[in-house]
Protein backbone atom coordinates (compact mmCIF):
# COMPACT_ATOMS: atom_id res chain seq x y z
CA UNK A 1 6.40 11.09 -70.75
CA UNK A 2 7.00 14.67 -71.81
CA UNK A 3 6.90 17.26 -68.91
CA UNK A 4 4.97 20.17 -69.54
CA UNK A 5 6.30 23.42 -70.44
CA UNK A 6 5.42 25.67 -66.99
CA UNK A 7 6.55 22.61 -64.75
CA UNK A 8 9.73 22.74 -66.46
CA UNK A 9 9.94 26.19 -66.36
CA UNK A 10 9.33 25.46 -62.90
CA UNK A 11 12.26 23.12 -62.29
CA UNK A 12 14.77 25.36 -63.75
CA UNK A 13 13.52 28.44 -61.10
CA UNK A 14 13.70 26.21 -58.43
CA UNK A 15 17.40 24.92 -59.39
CA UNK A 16 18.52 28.41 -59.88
CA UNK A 17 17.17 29.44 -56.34
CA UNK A 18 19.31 26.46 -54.80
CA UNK A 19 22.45 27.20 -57.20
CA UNK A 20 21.82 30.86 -56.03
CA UNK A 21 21.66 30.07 -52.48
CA UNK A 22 24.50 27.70 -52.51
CA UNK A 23 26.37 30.74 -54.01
CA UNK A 24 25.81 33.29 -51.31
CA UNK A 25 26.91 30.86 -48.93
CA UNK A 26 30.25 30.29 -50.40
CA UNK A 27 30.66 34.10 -50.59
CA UNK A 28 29.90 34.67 -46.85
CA UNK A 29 32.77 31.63 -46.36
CA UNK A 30 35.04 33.58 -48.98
CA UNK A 31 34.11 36.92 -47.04
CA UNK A 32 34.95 35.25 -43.53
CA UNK A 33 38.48 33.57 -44.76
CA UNK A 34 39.30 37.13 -46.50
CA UNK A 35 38.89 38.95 -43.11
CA UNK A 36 40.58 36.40 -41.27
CA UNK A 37 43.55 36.44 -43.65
CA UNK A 38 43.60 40.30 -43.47
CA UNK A 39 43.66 40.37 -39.47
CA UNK A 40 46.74 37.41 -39.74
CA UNK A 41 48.39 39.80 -42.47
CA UNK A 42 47.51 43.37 -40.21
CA UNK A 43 49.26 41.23 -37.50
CA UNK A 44 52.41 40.67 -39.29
CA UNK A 45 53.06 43.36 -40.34
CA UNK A 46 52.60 45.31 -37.42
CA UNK A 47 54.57 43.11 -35.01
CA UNK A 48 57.16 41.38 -37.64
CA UNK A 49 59.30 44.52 -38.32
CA UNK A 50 59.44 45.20 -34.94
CA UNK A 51 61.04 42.14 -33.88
CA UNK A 52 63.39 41.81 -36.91
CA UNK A 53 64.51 45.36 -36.20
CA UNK A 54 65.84 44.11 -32.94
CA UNK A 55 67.28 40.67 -33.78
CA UNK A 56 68.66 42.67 -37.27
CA UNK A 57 71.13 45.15 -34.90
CA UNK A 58 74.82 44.50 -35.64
CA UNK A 59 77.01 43.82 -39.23
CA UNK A 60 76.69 40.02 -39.50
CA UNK A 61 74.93 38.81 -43.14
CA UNK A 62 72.14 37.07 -40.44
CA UNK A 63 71.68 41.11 -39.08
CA UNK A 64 71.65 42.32 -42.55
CA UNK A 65 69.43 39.59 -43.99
CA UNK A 66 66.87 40.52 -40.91
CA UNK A 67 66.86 43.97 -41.42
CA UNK A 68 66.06 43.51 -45.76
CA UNK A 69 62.85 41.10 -44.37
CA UNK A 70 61.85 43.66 -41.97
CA UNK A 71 62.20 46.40 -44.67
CA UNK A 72 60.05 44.22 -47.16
CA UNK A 73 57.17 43.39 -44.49
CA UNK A 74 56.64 47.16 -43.53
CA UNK A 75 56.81 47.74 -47.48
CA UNK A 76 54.23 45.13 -48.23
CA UNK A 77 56.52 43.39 -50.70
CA UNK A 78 55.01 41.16 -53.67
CA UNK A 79 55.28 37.21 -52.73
CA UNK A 80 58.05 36.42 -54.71
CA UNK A 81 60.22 39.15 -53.30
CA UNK A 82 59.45 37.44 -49.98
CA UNK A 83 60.45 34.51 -51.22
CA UNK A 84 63.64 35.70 -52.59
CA UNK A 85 64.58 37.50 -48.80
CA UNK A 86 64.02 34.94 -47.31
CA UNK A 87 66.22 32.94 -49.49
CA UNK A 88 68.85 35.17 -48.64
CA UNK A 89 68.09 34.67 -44.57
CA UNK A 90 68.45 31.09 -45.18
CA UNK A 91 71.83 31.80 -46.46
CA UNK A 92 72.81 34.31 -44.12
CA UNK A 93 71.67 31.94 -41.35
CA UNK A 94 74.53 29.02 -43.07
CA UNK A 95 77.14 31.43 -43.74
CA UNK A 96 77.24 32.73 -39.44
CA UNK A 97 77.01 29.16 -38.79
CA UNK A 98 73.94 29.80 -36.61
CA UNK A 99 71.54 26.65 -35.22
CA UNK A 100 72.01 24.45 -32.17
CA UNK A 101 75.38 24.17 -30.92
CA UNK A 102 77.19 20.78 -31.14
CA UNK A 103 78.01 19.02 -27.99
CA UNK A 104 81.41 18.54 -27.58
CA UNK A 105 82.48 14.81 -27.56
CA UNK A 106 84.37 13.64 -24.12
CA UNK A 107 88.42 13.47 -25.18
CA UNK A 108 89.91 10.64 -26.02
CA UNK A 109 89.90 7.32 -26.46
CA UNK A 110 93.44 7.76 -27.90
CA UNK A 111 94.59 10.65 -25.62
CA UNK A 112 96.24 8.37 -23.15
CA UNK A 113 96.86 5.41 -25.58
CA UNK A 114 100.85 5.11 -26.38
CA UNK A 115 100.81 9.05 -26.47
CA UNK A 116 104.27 10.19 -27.50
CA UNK A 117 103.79 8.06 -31.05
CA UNK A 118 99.98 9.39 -31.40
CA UNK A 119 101.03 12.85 -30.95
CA UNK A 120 103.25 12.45 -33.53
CA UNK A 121 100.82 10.77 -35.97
CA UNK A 122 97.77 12.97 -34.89
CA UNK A 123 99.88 15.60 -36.31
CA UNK A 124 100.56 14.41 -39.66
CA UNK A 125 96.44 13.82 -39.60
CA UNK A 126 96.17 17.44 -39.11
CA UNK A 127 99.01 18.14 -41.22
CA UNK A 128 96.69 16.33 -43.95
CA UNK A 129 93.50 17.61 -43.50
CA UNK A 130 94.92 20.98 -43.66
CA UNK A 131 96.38 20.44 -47.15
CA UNK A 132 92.17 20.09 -47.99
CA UNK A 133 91.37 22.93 -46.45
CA UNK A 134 94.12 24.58 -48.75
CA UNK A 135 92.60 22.78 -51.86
CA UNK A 136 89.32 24.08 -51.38
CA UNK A 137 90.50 27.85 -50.05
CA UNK A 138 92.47 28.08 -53.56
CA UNK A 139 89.29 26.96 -55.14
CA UNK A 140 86.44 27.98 -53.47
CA UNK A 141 84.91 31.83 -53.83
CA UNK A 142 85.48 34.36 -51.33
CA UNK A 143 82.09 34.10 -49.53
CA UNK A 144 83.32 30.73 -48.21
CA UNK A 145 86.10 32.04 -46.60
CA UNK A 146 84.90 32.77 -43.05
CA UNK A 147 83.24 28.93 -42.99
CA UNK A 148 86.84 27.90 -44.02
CA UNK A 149 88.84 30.16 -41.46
CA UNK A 150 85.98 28.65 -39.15
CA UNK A 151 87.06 25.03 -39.45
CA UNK A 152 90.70 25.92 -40.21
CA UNK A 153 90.53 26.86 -36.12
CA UNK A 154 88.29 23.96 -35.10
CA UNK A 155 91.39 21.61 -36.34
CA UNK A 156 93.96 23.97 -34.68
CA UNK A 157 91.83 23.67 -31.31
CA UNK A 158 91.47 19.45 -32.30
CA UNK A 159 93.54 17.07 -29.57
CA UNK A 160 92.62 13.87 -30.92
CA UNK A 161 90.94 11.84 -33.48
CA UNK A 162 87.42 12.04 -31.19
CA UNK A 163 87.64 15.98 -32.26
CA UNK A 164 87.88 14.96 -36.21
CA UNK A 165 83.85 14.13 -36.60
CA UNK A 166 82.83 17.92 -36.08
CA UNK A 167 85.63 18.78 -38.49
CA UNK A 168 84.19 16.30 -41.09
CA UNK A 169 80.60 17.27 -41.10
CA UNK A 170 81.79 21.08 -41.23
CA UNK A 171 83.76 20.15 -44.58
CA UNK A 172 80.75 17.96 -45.95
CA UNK A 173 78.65 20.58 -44.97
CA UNK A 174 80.56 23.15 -46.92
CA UNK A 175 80.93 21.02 -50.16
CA UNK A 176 77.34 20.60 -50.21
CA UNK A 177 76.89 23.89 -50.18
CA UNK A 178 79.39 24.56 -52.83
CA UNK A 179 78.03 21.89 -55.03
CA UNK A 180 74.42 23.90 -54.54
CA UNK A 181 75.18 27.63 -55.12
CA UNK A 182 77.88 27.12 -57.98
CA UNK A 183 77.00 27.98 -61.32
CA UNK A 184 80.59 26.57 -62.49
CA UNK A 185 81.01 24.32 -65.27
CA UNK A 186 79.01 20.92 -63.67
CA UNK A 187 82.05 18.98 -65.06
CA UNK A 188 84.51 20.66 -63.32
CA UNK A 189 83.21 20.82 -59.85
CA UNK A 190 82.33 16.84 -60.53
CA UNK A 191 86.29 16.41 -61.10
CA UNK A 192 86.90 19.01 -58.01
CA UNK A 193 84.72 17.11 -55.54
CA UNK A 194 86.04 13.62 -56.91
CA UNK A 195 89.84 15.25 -55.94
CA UNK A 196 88.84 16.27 -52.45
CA UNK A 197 86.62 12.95 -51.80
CA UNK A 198 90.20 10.92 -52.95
CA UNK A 199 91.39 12.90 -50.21
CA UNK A 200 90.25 12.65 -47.35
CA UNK A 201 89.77 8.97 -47.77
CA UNK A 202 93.54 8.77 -48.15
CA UNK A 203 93.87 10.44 -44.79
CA UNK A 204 91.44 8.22 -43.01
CA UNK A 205 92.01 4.90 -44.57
CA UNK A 206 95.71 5.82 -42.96
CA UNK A 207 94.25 6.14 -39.90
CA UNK A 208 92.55 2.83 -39.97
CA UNK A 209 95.53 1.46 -40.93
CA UNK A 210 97.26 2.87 -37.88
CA UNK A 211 94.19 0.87 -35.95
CA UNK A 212 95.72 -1.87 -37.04
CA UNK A 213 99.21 -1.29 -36.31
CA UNK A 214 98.11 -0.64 -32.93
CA UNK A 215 96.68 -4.08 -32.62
CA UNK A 216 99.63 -6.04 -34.25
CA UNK A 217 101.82 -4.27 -31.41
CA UNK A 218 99.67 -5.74 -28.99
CA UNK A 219 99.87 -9.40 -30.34
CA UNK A 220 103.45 -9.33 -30.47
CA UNK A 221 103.58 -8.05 -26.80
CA UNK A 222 101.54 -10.66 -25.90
CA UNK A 223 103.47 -13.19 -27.75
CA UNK A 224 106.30 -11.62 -25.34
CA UNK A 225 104.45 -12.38 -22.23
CA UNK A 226 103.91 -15.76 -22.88
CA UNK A 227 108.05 -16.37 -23.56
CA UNK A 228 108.60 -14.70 -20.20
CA UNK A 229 105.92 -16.38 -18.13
CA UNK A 230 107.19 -19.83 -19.55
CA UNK A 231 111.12 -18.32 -18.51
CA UNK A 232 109.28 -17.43 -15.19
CA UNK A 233 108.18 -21.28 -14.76
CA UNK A 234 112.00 -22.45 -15.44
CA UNK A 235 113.54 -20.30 -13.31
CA UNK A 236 110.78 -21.24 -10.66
CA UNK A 237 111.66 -24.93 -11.18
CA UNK A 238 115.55 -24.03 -10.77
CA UNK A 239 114.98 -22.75 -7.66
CA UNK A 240 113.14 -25.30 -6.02
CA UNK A 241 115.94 -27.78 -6.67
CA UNK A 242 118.67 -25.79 -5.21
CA UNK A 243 119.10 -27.72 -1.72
CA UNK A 244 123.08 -26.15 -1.01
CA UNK A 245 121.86 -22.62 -1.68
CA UNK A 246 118.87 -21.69 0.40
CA UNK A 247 119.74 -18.22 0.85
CA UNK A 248 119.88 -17.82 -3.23
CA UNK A 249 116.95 -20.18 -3.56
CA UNK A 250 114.75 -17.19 -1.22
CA UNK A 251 116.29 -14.19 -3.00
CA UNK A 252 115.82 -15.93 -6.75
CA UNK A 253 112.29 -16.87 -5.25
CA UNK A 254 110.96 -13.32 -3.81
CA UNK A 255 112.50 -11.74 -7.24
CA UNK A 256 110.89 -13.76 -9.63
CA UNK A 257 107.76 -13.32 -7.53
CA UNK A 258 108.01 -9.19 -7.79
CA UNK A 259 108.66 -9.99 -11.40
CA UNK A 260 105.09 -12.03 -11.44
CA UNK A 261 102.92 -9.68 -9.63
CA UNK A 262 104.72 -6.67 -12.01
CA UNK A 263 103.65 -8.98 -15.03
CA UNK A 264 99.97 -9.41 -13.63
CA UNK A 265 100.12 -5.34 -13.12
CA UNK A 266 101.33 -4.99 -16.97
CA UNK A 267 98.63 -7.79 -18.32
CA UNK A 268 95.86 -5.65 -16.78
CA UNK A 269 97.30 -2.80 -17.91
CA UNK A 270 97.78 -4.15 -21.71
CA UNK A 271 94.37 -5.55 -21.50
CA UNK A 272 92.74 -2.08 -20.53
CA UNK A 273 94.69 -0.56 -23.53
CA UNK A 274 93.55 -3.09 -26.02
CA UNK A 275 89.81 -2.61 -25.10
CA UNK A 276 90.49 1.27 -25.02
CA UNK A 277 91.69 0.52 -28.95
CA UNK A 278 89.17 -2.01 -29.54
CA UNK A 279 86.20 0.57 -28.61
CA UNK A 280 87.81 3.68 -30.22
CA UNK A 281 88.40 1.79 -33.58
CA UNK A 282 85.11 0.69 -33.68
CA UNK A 283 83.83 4.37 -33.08
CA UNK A 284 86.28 5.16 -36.17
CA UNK A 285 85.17 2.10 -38.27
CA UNK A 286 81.15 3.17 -38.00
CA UNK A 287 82.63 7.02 -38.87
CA UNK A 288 84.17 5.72 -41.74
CA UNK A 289 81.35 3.97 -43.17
CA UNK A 290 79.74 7.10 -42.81
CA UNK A 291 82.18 9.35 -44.09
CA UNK A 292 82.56 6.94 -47.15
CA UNK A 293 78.48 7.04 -47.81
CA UNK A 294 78.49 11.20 -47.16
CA UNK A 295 81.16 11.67 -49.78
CA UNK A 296 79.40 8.95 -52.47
CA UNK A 297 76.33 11.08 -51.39
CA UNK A 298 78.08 14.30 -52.57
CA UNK A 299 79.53 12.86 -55.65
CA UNK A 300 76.53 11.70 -56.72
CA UNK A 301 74.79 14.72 -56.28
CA UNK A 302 77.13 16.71 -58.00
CA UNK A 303 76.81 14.04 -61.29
CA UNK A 304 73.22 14.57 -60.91
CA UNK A 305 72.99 18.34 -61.37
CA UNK A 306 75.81 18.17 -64.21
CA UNK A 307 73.80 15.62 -65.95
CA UNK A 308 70.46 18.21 -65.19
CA UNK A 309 72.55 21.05 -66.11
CA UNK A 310 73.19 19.06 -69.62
CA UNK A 311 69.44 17.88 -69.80
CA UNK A 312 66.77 18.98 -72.19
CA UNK A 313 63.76 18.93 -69.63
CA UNK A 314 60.92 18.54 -72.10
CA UNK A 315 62.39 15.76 -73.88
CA UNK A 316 65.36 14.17 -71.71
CA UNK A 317 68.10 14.81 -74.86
CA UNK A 318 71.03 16.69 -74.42
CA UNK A 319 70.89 20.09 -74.46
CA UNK A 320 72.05 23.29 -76.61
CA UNK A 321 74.96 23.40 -73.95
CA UNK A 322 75.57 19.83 -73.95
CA UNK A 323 76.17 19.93 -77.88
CA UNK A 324 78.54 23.04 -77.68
CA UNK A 325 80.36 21.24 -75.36
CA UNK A 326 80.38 17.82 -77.25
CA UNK A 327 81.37 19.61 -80.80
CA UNK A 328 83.93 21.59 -79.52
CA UNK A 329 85.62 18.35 -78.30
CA UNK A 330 85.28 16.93 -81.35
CA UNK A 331 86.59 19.54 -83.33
CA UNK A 332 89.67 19.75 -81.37
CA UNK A 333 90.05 15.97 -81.90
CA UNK A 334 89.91 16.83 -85.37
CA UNK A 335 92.21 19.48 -85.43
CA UNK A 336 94.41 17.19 -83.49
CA UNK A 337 94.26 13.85 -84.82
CA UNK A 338 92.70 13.93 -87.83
CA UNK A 339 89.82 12.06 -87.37
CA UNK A 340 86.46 12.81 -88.96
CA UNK A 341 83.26 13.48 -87.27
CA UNK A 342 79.39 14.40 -89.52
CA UNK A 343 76.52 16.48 -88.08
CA UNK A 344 73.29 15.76 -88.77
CA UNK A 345 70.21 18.24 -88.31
CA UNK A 346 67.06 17.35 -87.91
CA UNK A 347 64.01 20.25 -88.44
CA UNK A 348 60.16 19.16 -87.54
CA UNK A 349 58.19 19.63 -90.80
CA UNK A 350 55.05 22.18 -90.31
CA UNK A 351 55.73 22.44 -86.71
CA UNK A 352 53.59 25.51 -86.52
CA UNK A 353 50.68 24.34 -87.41
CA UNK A 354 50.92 20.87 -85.30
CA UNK A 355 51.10 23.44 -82.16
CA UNK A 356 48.36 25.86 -84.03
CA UNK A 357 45.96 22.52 -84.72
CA UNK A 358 46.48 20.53 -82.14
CA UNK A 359 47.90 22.75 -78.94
CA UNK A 360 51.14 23.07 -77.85
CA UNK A 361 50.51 19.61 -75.77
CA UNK A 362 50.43 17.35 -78.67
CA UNK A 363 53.27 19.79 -80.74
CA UNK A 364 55.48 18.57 -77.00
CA UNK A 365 54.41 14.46 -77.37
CA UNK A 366 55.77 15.02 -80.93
CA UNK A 367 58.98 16.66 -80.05
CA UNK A 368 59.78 13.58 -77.36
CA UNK A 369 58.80 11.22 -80.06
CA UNK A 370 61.17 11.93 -82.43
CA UNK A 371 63.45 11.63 -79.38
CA UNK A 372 62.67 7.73 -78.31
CA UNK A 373 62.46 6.54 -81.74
CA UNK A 374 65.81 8.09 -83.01
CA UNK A 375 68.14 7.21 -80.09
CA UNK A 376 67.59 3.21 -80.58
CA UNK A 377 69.07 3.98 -83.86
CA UNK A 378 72.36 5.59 -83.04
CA UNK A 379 75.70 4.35 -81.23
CA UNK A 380 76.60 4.73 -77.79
CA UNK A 381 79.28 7.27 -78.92
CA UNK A 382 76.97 9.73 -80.88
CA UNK A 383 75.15 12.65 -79.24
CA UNK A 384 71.35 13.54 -79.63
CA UNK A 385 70.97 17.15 -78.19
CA UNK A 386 67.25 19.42 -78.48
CA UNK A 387 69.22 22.82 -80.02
CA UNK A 388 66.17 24.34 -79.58
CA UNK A 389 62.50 24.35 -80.69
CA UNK A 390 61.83 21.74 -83.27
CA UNK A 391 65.42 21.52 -84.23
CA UNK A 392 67.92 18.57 -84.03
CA UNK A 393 71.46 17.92 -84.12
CA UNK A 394 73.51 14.49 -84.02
CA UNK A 395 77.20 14.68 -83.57
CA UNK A 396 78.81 11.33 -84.89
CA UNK A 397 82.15 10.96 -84.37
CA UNK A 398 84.53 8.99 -86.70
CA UNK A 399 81.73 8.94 -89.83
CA UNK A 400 81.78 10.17 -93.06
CA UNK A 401 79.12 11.79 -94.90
CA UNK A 402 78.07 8.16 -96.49
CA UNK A 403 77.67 6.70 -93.13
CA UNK A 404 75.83 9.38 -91.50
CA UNK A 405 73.46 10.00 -94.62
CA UNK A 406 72.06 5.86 -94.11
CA UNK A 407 71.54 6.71 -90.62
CA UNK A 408 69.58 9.74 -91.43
CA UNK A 409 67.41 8.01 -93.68
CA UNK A 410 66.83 5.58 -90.90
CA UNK A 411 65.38 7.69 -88.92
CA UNK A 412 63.15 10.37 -91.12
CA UNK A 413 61.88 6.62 -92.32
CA UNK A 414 61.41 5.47 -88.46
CA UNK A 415 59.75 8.81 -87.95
CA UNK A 416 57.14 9.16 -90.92
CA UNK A 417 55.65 6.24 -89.70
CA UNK A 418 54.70 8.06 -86.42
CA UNK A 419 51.12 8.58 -86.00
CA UNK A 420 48.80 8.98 -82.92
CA UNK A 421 45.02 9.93 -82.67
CA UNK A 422 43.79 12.91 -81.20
CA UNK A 423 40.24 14.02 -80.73
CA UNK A 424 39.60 11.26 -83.57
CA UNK A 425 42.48 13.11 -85.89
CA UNK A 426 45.56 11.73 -86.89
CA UNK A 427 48.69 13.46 -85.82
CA UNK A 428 51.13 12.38 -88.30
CA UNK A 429 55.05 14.09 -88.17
CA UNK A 430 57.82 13.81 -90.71
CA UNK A 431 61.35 15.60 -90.66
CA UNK A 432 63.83 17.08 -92.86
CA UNK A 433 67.52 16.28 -92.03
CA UNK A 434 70.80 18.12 -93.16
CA UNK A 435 74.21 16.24 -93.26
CA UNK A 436 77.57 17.58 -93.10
CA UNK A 437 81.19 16.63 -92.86
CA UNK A 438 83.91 18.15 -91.29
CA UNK A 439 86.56 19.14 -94.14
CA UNK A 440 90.10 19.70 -94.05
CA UNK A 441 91.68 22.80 -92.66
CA UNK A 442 88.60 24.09 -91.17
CA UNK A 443 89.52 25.31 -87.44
CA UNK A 444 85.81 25.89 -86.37
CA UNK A 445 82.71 24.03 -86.26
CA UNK A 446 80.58 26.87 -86.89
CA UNK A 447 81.22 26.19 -90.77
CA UNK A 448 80.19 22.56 -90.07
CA UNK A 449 76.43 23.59 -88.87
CA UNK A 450 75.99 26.01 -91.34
CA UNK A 451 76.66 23.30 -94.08
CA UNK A 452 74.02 21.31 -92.64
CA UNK A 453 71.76 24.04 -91.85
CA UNK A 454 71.79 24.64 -95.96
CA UNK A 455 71.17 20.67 -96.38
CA UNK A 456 68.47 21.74 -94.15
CA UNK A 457 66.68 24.40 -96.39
CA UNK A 458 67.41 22.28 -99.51
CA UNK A 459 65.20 19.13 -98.03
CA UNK A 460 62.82 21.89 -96.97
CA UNK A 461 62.47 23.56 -100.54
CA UNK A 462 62.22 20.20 -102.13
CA UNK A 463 59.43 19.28 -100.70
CA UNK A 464 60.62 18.21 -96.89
CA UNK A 465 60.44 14.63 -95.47
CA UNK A 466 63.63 13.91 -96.30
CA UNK A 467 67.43 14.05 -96.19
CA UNK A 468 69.90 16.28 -97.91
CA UNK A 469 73.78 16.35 -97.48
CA UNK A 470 75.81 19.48 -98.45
């Protein structure tokens, strides 16, 4: 049934009255948030300065950092100059070592446990962890320095292993924070962390092993008691058969029997010690499990931001700094050894107009397909790195310019056969691919890419889809 013309007409007004009145309501909410949010913001930075001004009085980075906030509220600084102040507060705040104090643990376990030998072996502990300290000191920028100079005294001030915990965390929680700020070479700090992890569980698998020492010393005292108690019995037995020498038979007696209750004294004594041990090693035992998963935990992490730091994030290749990396290795090894290494490069045909046709979207799904379908045809050994854009590279070590042209050909074939459908198109991609070999006497790579960069243009002029070697 067809609706008339005016009751349509009708319709619409009355849908544009609703749309219109559901419109003026959402501006009176808008209105009501906007005033709101201005009173919170009036508030702030009325009040804020003020009380940064007086926490920011003295010369500590936590002062400083307070004053710089309270400076960029009563300026009315842009968000991400907030952002970055407050950064710098959360820094401050770590370098002054300020949050909740630590409790102090109750002393020791060990303190009265065979003390003259502990003393001497709680000093060689120091002794060690001190050498660490040194490590990272000679490493480690000059910003660290007052956390180091912190702990350095914590372990002067430490009496026994119960005081080694809060020295731990202090040095995990400095490595992490190394590990964080440092724009080093990834690699290196990896290698770094690995040195000081090998470390310190040197020092306390020593300790553990001193655990056990402990408790061997015990056995074989016990062992002793038993020899004596059984020499106790004899000499008991002697006595009692003595008839001609009474007076010897009551002196032997009452002696042996001081020797007995001076025994009983020492088994209780022992028997206190060895639960004393048994307790305080398994207090060390749980640490050490601990320390052991807080140092994988920082290894790891370290890994993981060198393997970030060496990640193309669009398509999960290696990256222009990976490949620098990689090639000058290889060229070195060449240099070196002798032994040969080809570069491919591979250059995304029309590129510009996938991005142009389709949106940059579709030009990015492109990009990582060329990615998963080439890897599956290279070895373990060869690198894939993004060097930016559309453009390619493939170091293979130990090929000549034979074997690396049949791999090339394997994958612009693998990749011309790459097609996808997009708003009912299809996207199809193909690729041109240079290939180069180092040659003898060269002492940089640089000539090596620019060989295949020419390949490059070659495959491009002729007509592109397909492979060229210089």
């Amino acid at each position: 049934m067809k609706i008339p013309a005016d009751e349509n007409d009708d319709l619409i007004q009355e849908q544009i009255k609703k749309l219109q009145s559901q419109k003026d309501g959402l501006i009176k909410e808008l209105d009501a948030l906007e005033e709101r949010f201005e009173k919170t913001q009036r508030l702030y930075r009325r009040y804020m300065p003020i009380v940064l001004d007086v926490v920011g009085t003295g010369d500590t980075a936590f002062s400083k950092a307070c004053q710089n906030l309270g400076q960029a509220f009563k300026k009315e600084a842009s968000p991400e100059k907030m952002a970055y102040v407050f950064e710098q507060l959360k820094t401050a705040m770590i370098q002054d070592d300020i949050g909740p104090v630590p409790v102090k643990k109750k002393k020791g376990m060990l303190a009265s446990f065979l003390k003259p030998s502990t003393d001497k072996f709680f000093e060689k502990f120091k002794e060690d962890y001190h050498e660490v300290l040194n490590k990272l000191r000679s490493t480690l920028e000059k910003k660290y320095v007052p956390r180091l100079d912190n702990i350095l005294e914590m372990l002067g001030k430490a009496d026994d292993t119960s005081d080694m915990s809060d020295i731990r965390e202090s040095i995990f929680n400095l490595i992490f924070l190394y590990i964080s700020d440092t724009s080093k070479d990834r690699e290196k700090v990896t290698v770094f962390i690995r040195e000081i992890v090998e470390k310190i569980l040197d020092i306390e698998t020593k300790l553990a092993d001193s655990f056990e020492h402990t408790h061997s010393m015990a056995a074989a005292n016990k062992g002793f008691e038993t020899v004596l108690q059984k020499e106790m019995h004899q000499l008991q037995t002697e006595a009692d058969v003595t008839d001609s020498l009474e007076e010897l038979k009551r002196q032997v007696t009452l002696r042996l029997a001081s020797i007995d209750n001076a025994l009983s004294r020492k088994q209780m004594t022992d028997q206190a010690i060895r639960q004393k041990a048994e307790k305080n090693q398994h207090i060390f035992k749980t640490g050490f499990v601990k320390l052991r998963q807080e140092l994988d935990e920082a290894t790891r992490y370290s890994e993981k931001l060198e393997k970030k730091l060496h990640q193309d994030q669009l398509t999960g290749a290696y990256n222009r700094r990976a490949y620098d990396k990689k090639i000058h290795e290889e060229m070195e090894r060449f240099k070196r050894y002798g032994t040969t290494f080809s570069l491919l490069i591979i250059d995304a045909d029309r590129f510009k107009t996938i991005n142009d046709r389709f949106g940059h979207a579709i030009g990015d799904r492109c990009l990582k397909e060329i990615i998963q379908r080439s890897l599956p045809l290279l070895r373990t050994n060869d690198m894939l790195a993004r060097y930016g854009g559309e453009e390619f590279t493939v170091i293979m070590p130990e090929t000549d310019e034979t074997g690396a042209r049949n791999v090339a050909e394997k994958i612009r074939q693998t990749i011309e056969k790459i097609e996808f459908l997009y708003k009912q198109e299809t996207v199809r991609i193909t690729v041109s691919i240079g290939v180069s070999q180092v040659k003898q006497g060269e002492t940089t790579h640089q000539d090596l890419f620019e060989r295949a960069d020419v390949a490059v243009y070659k495959a491009k002029e002729k007509g592109r889809n397909q492979v060229q070697v210089y």
